[in-house]
PDB file of N, CA and C in Angstrom:
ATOM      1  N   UNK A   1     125.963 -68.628  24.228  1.00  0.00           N
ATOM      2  CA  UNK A   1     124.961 -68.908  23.215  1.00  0.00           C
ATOM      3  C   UNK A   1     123.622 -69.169  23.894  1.00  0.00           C
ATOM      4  N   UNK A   2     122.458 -68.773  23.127  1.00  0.00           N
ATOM      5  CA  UNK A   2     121.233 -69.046  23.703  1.00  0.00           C
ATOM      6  C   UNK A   2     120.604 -69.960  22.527  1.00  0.00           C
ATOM      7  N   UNK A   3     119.407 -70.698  23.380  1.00  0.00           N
ATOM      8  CA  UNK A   3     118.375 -71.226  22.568  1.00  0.00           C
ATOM      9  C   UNK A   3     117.439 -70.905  22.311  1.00  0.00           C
ATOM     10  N   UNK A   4     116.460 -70.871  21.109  1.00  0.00           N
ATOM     11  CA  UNK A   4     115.322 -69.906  20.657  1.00  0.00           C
ATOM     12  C   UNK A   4     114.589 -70.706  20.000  1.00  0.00           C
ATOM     13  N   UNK A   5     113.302 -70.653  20.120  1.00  0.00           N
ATOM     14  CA  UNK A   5     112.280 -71.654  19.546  1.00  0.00           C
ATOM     15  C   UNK A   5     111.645 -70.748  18.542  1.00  0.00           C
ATOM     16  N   UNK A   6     111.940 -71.237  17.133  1.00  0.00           N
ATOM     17  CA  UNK A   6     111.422 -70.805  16.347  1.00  0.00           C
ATOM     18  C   UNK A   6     109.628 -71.390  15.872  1.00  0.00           C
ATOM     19  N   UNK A   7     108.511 -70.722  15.925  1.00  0.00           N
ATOM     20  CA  UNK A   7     107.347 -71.487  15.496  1.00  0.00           C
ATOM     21  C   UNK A   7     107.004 -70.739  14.174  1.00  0.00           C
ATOM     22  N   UNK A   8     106.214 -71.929  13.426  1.00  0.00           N
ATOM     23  CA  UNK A   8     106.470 -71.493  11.880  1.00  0.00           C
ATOM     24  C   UNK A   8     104.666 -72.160  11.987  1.00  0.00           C
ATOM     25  N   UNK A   9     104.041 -70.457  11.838  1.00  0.00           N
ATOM     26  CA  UNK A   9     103.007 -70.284  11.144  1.00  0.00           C
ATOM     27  C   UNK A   9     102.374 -70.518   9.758  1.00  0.00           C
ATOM     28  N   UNK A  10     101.446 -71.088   9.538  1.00  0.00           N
ATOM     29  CA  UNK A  10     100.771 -70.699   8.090  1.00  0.00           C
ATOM     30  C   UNK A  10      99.383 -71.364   7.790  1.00  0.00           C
ATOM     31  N   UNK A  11      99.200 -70.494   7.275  1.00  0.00           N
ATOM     32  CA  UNK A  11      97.522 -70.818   6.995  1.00  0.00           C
ATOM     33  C   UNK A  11      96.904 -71.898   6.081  1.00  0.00           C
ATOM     34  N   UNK A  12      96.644 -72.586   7.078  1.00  0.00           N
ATOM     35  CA  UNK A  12      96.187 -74.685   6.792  1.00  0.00           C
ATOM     36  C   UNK A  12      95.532 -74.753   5.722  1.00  0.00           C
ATOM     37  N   UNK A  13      94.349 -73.537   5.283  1.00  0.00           N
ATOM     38  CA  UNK A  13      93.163 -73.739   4.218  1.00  0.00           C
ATOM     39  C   UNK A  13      94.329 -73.288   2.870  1.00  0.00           C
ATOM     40  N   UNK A  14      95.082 -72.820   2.871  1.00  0.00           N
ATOM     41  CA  UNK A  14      96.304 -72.615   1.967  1.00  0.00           C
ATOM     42  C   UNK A  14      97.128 -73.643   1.553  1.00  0.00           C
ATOM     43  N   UNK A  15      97.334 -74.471   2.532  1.00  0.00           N
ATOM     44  CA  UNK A  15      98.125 -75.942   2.292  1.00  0.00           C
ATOM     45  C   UNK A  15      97.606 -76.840   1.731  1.00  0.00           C
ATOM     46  N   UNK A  16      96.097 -76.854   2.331  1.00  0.00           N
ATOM     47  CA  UNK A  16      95.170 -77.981   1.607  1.00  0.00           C
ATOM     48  C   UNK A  16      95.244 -78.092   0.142  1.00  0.00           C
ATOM     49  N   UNK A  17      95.299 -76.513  -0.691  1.00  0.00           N
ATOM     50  CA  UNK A  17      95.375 -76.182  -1.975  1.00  0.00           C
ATOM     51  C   UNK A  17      96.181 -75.834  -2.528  1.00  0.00           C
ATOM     52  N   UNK A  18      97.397 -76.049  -1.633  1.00  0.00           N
ATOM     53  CA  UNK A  18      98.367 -76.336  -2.602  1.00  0.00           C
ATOM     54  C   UNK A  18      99.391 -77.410  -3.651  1.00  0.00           C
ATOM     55  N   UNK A  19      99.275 -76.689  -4.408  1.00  0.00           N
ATOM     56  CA  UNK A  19      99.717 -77.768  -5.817  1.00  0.00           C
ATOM     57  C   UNK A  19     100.971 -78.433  -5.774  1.00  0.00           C
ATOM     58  N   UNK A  20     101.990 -79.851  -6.131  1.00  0.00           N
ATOM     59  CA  UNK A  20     102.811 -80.599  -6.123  1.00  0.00           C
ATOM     60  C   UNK A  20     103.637 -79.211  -6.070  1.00  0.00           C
ATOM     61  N   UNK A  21     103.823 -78.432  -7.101  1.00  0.00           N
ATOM     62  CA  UNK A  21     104.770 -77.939  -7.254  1.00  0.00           C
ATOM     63  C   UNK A  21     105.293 -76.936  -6.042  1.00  0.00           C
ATOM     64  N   UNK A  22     104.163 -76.000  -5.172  1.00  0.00           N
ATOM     65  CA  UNK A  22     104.345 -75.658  -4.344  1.00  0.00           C
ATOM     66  C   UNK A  22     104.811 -75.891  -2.699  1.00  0.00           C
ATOM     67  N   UNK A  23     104.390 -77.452  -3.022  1.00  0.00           N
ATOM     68  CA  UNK A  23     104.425 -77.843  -1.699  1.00  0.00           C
ATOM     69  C   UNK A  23     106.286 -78.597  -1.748  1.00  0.00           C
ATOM     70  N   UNK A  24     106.520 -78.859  -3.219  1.00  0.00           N
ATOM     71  CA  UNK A  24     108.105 -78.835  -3.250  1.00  0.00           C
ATOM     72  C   UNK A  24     109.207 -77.955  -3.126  1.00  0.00           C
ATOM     73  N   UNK A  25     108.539 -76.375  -3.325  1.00  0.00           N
ATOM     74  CA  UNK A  25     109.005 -75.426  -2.825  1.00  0.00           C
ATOM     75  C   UNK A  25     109.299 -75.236  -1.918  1.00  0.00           C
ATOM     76  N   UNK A  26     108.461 -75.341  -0.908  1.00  0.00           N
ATOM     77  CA  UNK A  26     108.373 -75.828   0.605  1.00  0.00           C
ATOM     78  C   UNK A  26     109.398 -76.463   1.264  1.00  0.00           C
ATOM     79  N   UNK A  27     109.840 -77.861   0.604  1.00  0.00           N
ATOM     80  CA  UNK A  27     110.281 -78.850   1.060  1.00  0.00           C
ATOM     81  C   UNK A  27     111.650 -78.819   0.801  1.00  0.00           C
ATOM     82  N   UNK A  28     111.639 -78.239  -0.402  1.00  0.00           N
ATOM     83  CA  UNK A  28     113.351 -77.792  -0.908  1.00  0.00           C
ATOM     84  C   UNK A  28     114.159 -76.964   0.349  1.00  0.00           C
ATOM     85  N   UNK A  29     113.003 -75.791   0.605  1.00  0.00           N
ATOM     86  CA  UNK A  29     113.662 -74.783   1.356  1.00  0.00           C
ATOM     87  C   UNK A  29     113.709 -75.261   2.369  1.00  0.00           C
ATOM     88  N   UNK A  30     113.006 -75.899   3.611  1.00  0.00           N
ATOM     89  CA  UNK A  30     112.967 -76.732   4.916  1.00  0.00           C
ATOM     90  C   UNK A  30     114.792 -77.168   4.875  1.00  0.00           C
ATOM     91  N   UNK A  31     114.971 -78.227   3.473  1.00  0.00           N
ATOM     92  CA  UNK A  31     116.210 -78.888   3.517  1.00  0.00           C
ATOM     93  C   UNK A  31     117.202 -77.922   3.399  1.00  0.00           C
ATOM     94  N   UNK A  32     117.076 -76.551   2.499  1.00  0.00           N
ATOM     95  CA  UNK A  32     117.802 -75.786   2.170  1.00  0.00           C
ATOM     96  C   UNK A  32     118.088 -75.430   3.842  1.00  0.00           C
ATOM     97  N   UNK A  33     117.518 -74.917   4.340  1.00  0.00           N
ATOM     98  CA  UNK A  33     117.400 -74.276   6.011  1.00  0.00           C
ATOM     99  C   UNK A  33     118.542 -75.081   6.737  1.00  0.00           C
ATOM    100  N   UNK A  34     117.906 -76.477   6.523  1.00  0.00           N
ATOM    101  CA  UNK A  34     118.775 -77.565   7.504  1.00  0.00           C
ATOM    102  C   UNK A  34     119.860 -77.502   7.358  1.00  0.00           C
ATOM    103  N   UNK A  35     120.138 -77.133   6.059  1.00  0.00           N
ATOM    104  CA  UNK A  35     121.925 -77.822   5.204  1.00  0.00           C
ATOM    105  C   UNK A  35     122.847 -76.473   5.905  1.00  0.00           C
ATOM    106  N   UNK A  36     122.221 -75.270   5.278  1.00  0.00           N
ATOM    107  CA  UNK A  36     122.534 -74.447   6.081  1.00  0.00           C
ATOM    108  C   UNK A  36     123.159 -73.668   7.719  1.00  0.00           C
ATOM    109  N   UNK A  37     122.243 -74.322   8.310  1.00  0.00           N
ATOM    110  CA  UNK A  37     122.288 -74.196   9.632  1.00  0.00           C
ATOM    111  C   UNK A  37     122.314 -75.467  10.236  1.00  0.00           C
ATOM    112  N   UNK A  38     122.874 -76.253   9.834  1.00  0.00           N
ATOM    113  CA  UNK A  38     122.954 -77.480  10.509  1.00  0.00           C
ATOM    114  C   UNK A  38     124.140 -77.666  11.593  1.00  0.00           C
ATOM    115  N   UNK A  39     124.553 -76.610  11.899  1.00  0.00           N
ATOM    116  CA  UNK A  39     125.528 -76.480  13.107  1.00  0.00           C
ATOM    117  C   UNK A  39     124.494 -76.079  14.411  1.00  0.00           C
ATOM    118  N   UNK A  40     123.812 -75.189  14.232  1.00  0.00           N
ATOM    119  CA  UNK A  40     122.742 -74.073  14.878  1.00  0.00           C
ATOM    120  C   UNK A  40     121.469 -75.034  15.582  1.00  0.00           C
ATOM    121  N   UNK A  41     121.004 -75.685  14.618  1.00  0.00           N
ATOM    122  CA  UNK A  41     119.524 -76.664  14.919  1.00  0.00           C
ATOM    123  C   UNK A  41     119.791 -77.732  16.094  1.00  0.00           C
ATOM    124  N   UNK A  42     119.164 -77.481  17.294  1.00  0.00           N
ATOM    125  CA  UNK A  42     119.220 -78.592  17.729  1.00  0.00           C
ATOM    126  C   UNK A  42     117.412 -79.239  18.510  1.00  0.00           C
ATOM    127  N   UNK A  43     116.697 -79.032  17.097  1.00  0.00           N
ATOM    128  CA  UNK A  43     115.905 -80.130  16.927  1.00  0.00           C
ATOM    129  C   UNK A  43     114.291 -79.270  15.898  1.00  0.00           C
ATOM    130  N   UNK A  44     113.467 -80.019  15.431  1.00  0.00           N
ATOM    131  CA  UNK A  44     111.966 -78.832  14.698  1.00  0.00           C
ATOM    132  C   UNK A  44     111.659 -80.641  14.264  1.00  0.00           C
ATOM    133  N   UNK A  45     110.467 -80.653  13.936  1.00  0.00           N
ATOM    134  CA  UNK A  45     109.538 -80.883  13.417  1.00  0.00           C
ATOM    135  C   UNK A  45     108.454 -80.317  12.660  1.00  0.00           C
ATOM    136  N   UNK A  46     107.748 -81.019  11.771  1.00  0.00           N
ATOM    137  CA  UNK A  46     106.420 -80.425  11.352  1.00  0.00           C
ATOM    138  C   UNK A  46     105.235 -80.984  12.098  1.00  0.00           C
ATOM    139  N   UNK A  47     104.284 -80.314  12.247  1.00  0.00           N
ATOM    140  CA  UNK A  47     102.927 -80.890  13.310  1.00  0.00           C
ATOM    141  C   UNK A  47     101.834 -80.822  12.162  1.00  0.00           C
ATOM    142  N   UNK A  48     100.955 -82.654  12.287  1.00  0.00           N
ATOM    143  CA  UNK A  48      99.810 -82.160  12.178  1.00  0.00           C
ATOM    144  C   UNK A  48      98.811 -81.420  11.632  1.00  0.00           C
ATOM    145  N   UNK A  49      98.266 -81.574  11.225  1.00  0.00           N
ATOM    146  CA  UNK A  49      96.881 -80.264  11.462  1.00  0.00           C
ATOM    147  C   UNK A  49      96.307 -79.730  12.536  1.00  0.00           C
ATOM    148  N   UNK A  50      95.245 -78.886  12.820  1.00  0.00           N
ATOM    149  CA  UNK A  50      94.813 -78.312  13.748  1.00  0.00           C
ATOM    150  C   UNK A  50      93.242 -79.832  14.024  1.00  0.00           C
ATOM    151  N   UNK A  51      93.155 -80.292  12.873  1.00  0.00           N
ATOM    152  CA  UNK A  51      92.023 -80.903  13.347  1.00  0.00           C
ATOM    153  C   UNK A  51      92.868 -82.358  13.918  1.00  0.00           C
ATOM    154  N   UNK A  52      93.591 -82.648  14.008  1.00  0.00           N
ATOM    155  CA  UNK A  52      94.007 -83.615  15.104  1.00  0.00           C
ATOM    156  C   UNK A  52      94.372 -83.193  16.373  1.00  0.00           C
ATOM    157  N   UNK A  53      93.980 -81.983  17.008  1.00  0.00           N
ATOM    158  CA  UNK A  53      94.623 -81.441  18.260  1.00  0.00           C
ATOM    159  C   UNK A  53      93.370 -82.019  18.985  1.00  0.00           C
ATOM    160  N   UNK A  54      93.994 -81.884  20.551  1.00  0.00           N
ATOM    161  CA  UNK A  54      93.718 -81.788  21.639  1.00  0.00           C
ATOM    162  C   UNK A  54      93.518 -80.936  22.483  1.00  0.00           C
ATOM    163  N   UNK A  55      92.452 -80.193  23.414  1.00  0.00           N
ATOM    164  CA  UNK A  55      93.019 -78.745  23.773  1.00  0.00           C
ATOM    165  C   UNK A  55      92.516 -79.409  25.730  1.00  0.00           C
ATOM    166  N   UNK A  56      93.309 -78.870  26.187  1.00  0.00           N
ATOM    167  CA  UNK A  56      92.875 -79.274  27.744  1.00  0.00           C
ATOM    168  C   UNK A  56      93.051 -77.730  28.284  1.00  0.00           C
ATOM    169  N   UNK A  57      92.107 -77.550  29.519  1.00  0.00           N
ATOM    170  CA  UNK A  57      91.842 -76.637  30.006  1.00  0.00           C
ATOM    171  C   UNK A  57      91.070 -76.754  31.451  1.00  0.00           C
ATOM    172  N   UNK A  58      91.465 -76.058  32.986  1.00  0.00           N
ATOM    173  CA  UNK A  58      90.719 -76.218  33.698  1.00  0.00           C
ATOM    174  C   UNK A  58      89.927 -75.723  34.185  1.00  0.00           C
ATOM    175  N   UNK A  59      88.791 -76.389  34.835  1.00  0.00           N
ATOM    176  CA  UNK A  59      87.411 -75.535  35.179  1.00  0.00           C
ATOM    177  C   UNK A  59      87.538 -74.747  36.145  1.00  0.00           C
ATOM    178  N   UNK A  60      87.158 -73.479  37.160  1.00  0.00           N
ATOM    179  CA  UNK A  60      87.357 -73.151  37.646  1.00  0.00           C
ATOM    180  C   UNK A  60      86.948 -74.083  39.093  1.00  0.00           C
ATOM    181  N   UNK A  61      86.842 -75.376  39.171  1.00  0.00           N
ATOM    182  CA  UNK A  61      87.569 -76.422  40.522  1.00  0.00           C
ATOM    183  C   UNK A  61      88.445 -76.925  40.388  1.00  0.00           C
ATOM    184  N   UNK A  62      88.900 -76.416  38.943  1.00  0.00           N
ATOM    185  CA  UNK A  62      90.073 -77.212  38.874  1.00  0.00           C
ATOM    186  C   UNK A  62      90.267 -78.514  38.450  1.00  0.00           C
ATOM    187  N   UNK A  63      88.743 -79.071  37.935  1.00  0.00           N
ATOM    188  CA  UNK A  63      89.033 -80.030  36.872  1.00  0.00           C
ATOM    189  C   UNK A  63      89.255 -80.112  35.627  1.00  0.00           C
ATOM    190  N   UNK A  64      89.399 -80.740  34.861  1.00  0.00           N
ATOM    191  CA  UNK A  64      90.153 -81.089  33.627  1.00  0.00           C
ATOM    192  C   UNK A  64      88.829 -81.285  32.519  1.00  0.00           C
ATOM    193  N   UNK A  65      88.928 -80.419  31.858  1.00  0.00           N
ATOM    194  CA  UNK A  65      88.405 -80.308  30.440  1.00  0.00           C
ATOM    195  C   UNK A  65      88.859 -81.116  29.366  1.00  0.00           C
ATOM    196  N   UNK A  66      88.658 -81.583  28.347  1.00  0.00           N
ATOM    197  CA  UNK A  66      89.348 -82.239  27.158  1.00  0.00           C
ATOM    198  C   UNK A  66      88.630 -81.855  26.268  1.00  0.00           C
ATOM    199  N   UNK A  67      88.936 -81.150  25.224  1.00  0.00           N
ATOM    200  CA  UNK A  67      87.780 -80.817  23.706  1.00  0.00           C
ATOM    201  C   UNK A  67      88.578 -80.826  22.600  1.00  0.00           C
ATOM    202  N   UNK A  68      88.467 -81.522  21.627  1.00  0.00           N
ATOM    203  CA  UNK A  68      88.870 -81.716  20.030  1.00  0.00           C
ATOM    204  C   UNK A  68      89.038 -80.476  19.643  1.00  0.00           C
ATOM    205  N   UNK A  69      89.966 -79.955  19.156  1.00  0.00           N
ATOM    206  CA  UNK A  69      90.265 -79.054  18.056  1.00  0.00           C
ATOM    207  C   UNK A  69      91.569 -78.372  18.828  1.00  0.00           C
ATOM    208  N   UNK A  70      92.003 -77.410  18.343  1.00  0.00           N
ATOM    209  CA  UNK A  70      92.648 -76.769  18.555  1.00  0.00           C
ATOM    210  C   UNK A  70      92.559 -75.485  19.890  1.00  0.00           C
ATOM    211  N   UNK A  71      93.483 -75.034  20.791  1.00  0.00           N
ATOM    212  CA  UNK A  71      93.282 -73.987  22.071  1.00  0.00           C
ATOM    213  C   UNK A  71      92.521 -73.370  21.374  1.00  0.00           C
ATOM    214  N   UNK A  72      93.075 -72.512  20.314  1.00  0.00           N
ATOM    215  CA  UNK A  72      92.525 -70.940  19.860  1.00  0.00           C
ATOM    216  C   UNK A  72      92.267 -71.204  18.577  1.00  0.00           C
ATOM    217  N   UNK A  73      91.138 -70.540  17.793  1.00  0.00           N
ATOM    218  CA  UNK A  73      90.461 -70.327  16.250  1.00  0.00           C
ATOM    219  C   UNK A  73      91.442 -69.613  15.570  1.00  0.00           C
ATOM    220  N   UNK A  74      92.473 -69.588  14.786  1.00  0.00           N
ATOM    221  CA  UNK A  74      92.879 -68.464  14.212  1.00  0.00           C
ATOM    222  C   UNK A  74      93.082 -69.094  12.451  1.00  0.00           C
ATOM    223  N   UNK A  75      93.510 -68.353  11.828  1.00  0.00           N
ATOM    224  CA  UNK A  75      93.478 -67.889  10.200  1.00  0.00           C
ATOM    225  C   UNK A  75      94.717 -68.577  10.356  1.00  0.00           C
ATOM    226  N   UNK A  76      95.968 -68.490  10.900  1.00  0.00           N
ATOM    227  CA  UNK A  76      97.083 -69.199  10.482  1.00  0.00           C
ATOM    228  C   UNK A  76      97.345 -70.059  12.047  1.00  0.00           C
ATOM    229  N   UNK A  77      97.932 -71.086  11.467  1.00  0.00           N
ATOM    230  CA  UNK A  77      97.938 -72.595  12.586  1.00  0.00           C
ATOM    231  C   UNK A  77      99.257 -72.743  12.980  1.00  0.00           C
ATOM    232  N   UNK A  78      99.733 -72.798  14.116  1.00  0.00           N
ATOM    233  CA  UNK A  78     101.127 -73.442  14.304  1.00  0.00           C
ATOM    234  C   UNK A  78     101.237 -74.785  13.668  1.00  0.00           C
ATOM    235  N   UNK A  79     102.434 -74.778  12.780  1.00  0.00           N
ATOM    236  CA  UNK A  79     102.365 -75.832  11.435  1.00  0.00           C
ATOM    237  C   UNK A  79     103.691 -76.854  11.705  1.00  0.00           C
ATOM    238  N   UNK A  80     105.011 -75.341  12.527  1.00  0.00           N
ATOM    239  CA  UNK A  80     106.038 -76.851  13.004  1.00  0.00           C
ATOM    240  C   UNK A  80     106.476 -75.931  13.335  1.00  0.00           C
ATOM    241  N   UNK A  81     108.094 -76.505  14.157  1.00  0.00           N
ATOM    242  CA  UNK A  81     108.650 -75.821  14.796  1.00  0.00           C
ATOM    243  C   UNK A  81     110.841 -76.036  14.689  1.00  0.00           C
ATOM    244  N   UNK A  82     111.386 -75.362  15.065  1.00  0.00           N
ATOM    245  CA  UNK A  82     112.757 -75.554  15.299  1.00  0.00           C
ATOM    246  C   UNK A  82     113.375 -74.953  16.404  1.00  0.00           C
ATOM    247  N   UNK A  83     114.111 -75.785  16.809  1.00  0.00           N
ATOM    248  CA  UNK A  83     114.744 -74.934  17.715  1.00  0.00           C
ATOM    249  C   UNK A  83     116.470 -74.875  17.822  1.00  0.00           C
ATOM    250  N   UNK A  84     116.802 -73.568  17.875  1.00  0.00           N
ATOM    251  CA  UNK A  84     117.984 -73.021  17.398  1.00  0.00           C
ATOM    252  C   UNK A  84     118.760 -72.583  18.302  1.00  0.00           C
ATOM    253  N   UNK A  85     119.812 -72.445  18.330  1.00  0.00           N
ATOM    254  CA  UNK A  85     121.353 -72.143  18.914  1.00  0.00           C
ATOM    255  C   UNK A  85     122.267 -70.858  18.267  1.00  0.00           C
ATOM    256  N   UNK A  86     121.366 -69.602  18.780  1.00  0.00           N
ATOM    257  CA  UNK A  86     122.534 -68.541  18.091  1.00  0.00           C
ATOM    258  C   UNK A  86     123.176 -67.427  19.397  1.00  0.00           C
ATOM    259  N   UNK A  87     123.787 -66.802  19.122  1.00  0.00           N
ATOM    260  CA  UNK A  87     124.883 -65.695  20.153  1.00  0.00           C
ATOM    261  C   UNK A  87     123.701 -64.933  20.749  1.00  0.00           C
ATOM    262  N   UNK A  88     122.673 -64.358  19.562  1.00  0.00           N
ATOM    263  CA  UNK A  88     121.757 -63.631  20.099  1.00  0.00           C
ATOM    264  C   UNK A  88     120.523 -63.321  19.375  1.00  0.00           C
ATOM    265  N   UNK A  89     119.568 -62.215  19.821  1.00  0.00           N
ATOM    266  CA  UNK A  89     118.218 -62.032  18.727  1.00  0.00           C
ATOM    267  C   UNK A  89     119.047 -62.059  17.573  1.00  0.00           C
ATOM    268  N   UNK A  90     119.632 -60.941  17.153  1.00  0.00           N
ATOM    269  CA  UNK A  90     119.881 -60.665  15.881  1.00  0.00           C
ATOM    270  C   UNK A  90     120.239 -61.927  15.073  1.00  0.00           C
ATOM    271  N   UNK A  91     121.094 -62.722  15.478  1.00  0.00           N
ATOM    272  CA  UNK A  91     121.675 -63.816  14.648  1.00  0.00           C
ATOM    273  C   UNK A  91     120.300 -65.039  14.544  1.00  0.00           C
ATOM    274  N   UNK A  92     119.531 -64.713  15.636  1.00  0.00           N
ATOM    275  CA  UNK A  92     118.075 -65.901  15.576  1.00  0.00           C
ATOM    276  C   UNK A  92     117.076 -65.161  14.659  1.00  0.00           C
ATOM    277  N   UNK A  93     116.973 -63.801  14.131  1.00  0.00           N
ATOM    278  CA  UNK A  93     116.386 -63.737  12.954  1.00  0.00           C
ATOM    279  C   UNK A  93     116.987 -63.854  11.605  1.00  0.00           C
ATOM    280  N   UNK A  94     118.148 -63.581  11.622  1.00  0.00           N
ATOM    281  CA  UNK A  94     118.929 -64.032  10.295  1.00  0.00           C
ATOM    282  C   UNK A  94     118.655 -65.187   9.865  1.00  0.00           C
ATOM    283  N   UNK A  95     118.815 -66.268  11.121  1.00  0.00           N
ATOM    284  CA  UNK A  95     118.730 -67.798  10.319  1.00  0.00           C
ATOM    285  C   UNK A  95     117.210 -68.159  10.592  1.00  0.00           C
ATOM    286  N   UNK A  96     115.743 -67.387  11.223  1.00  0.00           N
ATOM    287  CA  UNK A  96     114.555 -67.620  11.104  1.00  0.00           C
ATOM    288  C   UNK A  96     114.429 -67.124   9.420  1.00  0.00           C
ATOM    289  N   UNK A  97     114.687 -66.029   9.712  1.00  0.00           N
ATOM    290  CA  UNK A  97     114.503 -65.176   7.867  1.00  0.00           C
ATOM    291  C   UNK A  97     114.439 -66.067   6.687  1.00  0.00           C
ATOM    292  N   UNK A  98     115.152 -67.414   6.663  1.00  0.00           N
ATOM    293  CA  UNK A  98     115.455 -68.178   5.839  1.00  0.00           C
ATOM    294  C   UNK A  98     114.365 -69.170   5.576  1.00  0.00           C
ATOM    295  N   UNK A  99     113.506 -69.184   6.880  1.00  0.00           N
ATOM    296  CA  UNK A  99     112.506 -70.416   6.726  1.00  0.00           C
ATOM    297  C   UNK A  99     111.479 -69.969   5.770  1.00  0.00           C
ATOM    298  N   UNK A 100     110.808 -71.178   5.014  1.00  0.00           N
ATOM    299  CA  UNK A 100     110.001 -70.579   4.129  1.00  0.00           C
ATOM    300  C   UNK A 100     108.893 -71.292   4.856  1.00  0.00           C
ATOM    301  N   UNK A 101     108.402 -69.749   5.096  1.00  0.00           N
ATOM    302  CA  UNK A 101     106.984 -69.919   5.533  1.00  0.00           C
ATOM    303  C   UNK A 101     105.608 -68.979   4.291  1.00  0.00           C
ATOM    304  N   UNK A 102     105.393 -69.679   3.670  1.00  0.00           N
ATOM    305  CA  UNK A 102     104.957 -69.358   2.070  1.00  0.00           C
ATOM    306  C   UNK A 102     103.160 -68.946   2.272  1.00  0.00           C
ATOM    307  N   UNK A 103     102.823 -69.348   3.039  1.00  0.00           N
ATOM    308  CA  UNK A 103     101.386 -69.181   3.675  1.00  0.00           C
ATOM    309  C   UNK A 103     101.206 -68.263   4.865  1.00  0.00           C
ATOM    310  N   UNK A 104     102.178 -67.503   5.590  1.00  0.00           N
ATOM    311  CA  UNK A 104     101.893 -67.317   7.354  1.00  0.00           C
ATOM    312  C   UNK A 104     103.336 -66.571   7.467  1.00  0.00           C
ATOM    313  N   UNK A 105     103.814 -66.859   8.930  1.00  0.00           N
ATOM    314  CA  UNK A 105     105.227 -66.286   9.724  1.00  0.00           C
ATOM    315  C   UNK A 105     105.864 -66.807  10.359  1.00  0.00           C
ATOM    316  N   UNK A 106     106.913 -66.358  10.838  1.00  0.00           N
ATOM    317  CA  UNK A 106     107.505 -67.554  11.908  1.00  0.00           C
ATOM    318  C   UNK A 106     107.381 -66.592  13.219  1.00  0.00           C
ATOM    319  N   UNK A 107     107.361 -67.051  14.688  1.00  0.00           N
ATOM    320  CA  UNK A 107     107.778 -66.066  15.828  1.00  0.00           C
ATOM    321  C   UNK A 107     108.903 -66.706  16.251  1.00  0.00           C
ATOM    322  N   UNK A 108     109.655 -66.189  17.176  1.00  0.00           N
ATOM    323  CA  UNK A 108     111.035 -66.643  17.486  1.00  0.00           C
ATOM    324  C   UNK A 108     110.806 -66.131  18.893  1.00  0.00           C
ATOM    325  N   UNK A 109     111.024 -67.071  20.369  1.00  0.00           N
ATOM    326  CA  UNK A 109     110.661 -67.060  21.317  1.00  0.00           C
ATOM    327  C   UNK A 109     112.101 -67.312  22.006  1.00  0.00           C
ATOM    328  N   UNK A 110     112.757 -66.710  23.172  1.00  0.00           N
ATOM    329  CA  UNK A 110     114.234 -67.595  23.446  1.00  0.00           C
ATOM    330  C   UNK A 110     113.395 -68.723  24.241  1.00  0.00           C
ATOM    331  N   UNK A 111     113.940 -69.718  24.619  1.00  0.00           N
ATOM    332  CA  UNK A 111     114.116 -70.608  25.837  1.00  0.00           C
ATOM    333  C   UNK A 111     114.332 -70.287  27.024  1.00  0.00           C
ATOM    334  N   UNK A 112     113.471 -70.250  27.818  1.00  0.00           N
ATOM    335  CA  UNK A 112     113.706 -69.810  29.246  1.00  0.00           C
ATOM    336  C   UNK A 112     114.106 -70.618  30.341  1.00  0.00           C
ATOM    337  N   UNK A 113     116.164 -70.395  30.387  1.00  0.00           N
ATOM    338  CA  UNK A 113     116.728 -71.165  31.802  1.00  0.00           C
ATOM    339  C   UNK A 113     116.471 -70.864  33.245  1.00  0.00           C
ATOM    340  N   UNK A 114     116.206 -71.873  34.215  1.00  0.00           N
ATOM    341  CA  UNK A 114     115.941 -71.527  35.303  1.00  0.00           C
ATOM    342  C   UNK A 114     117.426 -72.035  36.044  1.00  0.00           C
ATOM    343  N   UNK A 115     117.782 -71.291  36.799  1.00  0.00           N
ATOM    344  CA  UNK A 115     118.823 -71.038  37.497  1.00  0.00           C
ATOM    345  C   UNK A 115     118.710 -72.118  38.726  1.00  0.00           C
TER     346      UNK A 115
END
């Protein structure tokens, strides 16, 4: 079995406006996901906004930068994450497929063991 980090995209200016009812949609399916695959998960959270980030970066001496916001500008925000336990790709998009990501996407990355 491998491990695969699922990240679950979606676009923040979309969330802001969304209504009780949508954002229970949301929340249903998250639990729906869990109940589901609750053999598979071994661990996700939700993150934040982009305006509470931190971004560090070094100068070319090699000192340390610190600037408010987020690394990169983009239209959809890394919003949360899971990380999963399946045989292989195929079976880590079956149970990504399920996440409701209602604004954005998910990517599915494996975990990389070092020997």
């Amino acid at each position: 079995m491998s491990e695969y980090l699922v990240l679950i995209y979606e676009n923040e200016a979309a969330w802001e406006g969304a209504d009780a009812e949508t954002m229970g949609e949301m929340m249903k399916g998250h639990q729906v996901f869990g109940e589901r695959n609750a053999k598979a998960l071994r661990g996700g959270n939700a993150l934040e906004s982009t305006t509470t980030a931190t971004s560090l970066r070094r100068d070319p001496s090699g000192g340390l930068l610190v600037s408010d916001g987020p690394f990169a500008e983009t239209k959809e925000a890394l919003g949360g994450y899971y990380v999963i336990e399946a045989a292989d790709l195929d079976e880590a998009i079956a149970m990504a497929g399920q996440i409701p990501a209602l604004f954005g996407g998910v990517e599915i990355r494996p975990i990389r063991v070092f020997d």
